[in-house]
PDB file of N, CA and C in Angstrom:
ATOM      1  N   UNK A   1       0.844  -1.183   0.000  1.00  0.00           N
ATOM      2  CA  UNK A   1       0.000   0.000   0.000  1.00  0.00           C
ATOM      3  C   UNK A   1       0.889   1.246   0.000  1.00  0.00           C
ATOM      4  N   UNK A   2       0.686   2.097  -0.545  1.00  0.00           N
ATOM      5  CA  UNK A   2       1.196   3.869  -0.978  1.00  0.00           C
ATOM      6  C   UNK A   2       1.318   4.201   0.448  1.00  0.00           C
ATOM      7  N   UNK A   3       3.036   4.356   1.281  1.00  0.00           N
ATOM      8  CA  UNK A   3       3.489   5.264   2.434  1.00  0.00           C
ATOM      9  C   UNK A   3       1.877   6.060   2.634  1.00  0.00           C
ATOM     10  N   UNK A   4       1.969   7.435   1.336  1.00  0.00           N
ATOM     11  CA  UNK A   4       1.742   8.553   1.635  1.00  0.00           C
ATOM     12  C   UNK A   4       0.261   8.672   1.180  1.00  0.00           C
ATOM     13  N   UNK A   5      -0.880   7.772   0.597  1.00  0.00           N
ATOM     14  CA  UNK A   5      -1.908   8.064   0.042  1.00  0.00           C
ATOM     15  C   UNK A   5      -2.927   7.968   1.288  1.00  0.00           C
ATOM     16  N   UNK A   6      -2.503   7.720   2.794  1.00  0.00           N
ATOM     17  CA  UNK A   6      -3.667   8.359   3.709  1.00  0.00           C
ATOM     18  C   UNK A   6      -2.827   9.649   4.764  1.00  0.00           C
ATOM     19  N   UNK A   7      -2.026  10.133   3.930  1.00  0.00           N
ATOM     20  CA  UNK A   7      -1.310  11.249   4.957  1.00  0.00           C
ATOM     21  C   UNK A   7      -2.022  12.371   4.809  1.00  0.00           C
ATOM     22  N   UNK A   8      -2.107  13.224   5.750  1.00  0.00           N
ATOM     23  CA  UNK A   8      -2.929  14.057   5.403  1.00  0.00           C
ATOM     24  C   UNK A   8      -2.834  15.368   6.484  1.00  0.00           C
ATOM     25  N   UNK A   9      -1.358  14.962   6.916  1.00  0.00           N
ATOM     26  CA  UNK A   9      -0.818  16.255   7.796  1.00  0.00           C
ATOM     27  C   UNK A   9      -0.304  17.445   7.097  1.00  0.00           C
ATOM     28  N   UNK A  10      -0.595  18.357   7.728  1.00  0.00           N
ATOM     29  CA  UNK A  10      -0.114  20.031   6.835  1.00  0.00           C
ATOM     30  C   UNK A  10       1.696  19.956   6.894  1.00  0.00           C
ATOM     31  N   UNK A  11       2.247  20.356   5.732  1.00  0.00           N
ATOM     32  CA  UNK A  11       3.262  20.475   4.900  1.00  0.00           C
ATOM     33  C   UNK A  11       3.850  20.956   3.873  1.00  0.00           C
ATOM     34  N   UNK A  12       5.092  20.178   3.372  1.00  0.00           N
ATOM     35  CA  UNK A  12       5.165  20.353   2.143  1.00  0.00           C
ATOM     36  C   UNK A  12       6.082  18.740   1.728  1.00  0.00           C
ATOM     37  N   UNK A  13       6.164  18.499   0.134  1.00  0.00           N
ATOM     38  CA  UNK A  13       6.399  17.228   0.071  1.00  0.00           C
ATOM     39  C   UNK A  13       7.507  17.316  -0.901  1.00  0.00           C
ATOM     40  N   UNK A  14       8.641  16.908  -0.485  1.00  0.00           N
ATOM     41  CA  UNK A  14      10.229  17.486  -0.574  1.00  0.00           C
ATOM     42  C   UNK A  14      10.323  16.099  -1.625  1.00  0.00           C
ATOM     43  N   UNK A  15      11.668  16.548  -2.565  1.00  0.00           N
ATOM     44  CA  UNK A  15      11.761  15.689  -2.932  1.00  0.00           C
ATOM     45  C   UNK A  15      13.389  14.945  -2.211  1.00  0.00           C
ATOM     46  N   UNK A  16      13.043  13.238  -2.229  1.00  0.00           N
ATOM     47  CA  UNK A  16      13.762  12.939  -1.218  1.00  0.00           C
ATOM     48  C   UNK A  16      15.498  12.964  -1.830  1.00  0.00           C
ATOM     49  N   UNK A  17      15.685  12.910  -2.863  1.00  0.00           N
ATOM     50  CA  UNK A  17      16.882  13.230  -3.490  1.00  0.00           C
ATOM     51  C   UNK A  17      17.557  14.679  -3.307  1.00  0.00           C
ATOM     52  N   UNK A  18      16.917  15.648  -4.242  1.00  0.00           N
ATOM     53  CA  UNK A  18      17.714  17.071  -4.365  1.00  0.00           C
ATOM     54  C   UNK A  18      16.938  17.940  -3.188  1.00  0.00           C
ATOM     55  N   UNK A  19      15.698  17.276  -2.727  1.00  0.00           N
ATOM     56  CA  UNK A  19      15.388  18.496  -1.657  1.00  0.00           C
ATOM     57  C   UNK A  19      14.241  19.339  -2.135  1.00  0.00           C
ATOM     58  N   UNK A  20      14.029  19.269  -3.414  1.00  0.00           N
ATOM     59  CA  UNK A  20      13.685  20.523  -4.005  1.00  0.00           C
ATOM     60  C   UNK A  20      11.745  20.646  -3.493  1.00  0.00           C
ATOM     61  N   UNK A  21      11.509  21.402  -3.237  1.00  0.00           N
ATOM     62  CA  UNK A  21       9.789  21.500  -2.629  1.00  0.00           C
ATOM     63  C   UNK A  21       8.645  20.844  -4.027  1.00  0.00           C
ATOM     64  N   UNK A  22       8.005  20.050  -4.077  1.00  0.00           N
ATOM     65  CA  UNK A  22       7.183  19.662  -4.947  1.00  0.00           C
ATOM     66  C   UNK A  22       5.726  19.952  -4.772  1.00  0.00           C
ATOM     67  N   UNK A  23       4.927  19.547  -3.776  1.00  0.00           N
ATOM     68  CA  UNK A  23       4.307  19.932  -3.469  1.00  0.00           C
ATOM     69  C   UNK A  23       3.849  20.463  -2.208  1.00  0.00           C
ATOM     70  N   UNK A  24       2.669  21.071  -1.927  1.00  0.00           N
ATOM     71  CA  UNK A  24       1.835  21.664  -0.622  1.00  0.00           C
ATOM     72  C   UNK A  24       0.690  20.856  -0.369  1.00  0.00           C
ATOM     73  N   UNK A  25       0.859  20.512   0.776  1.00  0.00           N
ATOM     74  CA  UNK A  25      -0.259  19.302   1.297  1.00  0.00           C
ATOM     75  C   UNK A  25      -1.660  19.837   0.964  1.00  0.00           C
ATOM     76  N   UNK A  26      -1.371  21.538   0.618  1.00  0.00           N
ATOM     77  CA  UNK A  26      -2.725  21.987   0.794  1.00  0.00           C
ATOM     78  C   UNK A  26      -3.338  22.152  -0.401  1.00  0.00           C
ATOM     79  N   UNK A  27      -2.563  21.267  -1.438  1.00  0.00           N
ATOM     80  CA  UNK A  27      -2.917  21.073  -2.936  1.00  0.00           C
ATOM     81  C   UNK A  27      -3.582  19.550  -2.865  1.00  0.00           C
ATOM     82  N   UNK A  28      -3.261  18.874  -2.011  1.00  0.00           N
ATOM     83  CA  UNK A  28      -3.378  17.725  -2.452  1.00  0.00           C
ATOM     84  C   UNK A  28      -5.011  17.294  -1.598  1.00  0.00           C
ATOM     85  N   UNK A  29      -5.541  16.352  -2.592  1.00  0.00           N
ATOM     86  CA  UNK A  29      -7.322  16.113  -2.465  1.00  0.00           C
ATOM     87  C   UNK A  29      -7.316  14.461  -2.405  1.00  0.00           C
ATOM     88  N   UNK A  30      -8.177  14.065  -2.239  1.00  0.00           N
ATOM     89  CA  UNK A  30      -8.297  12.458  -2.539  1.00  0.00           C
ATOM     90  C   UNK A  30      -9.072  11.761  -4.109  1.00  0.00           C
ATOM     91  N   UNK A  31      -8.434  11.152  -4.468  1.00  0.00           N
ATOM     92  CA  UNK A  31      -8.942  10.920  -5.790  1.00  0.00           C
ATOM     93  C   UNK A  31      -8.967   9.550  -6.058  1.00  0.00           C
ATOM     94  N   UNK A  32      -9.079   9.119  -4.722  1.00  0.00           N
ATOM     95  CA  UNK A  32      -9.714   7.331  -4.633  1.00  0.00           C
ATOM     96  C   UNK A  32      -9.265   6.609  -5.555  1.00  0.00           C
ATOM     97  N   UNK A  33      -7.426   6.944  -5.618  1.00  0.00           N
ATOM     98  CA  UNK A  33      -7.095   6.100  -6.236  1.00  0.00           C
ATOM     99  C   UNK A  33      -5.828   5.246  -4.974  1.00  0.00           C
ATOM    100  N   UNK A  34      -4.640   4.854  -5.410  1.00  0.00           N
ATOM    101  CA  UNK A  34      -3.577   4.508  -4.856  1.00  0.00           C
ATOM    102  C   UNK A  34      -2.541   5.098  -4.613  1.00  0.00           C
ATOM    103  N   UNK A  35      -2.535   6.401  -5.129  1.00  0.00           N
ATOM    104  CA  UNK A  35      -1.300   7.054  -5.563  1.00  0.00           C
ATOM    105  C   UNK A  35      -1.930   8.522  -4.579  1.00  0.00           C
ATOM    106  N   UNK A  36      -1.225   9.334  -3.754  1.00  0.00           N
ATOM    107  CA  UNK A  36      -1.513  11.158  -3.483  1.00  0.00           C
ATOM    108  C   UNK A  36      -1.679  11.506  -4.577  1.00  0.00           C
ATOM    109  N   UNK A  37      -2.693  12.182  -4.777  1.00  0.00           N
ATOM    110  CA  UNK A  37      -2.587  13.307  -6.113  1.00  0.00           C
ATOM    111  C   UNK A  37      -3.277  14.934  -5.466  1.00  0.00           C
ATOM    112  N   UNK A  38      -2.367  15.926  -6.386  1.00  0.00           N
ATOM    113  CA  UNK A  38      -2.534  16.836  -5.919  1.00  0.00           C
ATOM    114  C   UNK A  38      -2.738  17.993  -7.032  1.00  0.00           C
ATOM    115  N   UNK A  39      -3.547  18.906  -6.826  1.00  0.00           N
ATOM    116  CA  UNK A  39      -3.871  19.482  -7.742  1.00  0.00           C
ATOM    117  C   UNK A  39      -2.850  20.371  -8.633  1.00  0.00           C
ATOM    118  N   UNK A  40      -1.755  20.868  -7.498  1.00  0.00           N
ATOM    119  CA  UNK A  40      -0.912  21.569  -8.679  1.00  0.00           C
ATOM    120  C   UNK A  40       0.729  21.534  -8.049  1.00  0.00           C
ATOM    121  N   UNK A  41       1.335  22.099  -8.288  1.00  0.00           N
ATOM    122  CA  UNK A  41       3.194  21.455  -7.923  1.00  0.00           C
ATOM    123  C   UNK A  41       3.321  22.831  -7.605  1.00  0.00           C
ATOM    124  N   UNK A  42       4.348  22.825  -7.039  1.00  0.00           N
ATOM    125  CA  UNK A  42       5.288  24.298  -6.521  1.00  0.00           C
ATOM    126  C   UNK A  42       5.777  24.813  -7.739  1.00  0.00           C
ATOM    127  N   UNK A  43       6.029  26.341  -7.600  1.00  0.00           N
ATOM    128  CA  UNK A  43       6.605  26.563  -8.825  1.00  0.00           C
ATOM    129  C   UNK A  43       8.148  26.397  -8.969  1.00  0.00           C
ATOM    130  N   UNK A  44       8.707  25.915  -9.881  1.00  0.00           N
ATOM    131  CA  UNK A  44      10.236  25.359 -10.373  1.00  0.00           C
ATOM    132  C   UNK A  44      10.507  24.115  -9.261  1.00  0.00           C
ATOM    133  N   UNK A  45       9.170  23.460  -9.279  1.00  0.00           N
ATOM    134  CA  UNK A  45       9.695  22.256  -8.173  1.00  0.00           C
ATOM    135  C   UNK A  45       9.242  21.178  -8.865  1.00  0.00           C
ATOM    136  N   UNK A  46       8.558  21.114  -9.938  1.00  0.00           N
ATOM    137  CA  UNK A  46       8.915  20.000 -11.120  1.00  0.00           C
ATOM    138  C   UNK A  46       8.754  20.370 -12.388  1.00  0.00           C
ATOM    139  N   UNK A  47       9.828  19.915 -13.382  1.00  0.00           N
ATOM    140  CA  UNK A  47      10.100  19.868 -14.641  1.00  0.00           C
ATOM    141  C   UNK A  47       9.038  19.204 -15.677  1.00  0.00           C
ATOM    142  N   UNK A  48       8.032  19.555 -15.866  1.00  0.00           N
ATOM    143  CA  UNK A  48       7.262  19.003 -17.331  1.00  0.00           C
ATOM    144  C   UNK A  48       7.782  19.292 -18.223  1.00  0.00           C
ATOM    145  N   UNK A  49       7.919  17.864 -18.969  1.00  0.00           N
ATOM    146  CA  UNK A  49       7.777  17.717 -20.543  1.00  0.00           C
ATOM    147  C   UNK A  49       7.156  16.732 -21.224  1.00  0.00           C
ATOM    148  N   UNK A  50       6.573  17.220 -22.827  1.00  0.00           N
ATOM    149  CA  UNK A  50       5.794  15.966 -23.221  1.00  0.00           C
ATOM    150  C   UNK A  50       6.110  14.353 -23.359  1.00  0.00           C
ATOM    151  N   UNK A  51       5.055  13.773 -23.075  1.00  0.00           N
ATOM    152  CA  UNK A  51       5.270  12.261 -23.594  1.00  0.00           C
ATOM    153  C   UNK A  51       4.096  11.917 -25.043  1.00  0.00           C
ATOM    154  N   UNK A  52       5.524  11.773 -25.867  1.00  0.00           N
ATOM    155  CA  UNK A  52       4.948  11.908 -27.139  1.00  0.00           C
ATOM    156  C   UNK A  52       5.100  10.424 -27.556  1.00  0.00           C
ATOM    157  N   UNK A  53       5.491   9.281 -26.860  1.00  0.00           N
ATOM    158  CA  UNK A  53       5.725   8.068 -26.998  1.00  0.00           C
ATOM    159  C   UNK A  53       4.295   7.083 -27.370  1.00  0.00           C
ATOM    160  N   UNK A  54       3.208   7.412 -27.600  1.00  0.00           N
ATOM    161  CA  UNK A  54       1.817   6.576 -27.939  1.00  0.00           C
ATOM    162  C   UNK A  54       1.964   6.526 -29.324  1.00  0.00           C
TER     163      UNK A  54
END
């Protein structure tokens, strides 16, 4: 079972390598799946790019 998909203490959610802030607990909602999901990321705390691989 997912550490973090019943956490639900106020924060922020670091990444465990460089450190860098990803998200705010106070983004994140339940979406009855397996995985935290959260509505939006810190800013310059993750890198998007497309997946053009389908």
């Amino acid at each position: 079972m997912e550490k973090y998909k019943d956490f639900w203490e106020k924060g922020m959610y670091k990444c465990n390598k460089c450190g860098n802030k990803l998200f705010s607990s106070e983004a994140k909602f339940n979406s009855r799946t397996m995985w935290p999901s959260f509505r939006k990321s810190m800013k310059n705390g993750i890198r998007k790019k497309p997946d053009y691989s389908i």
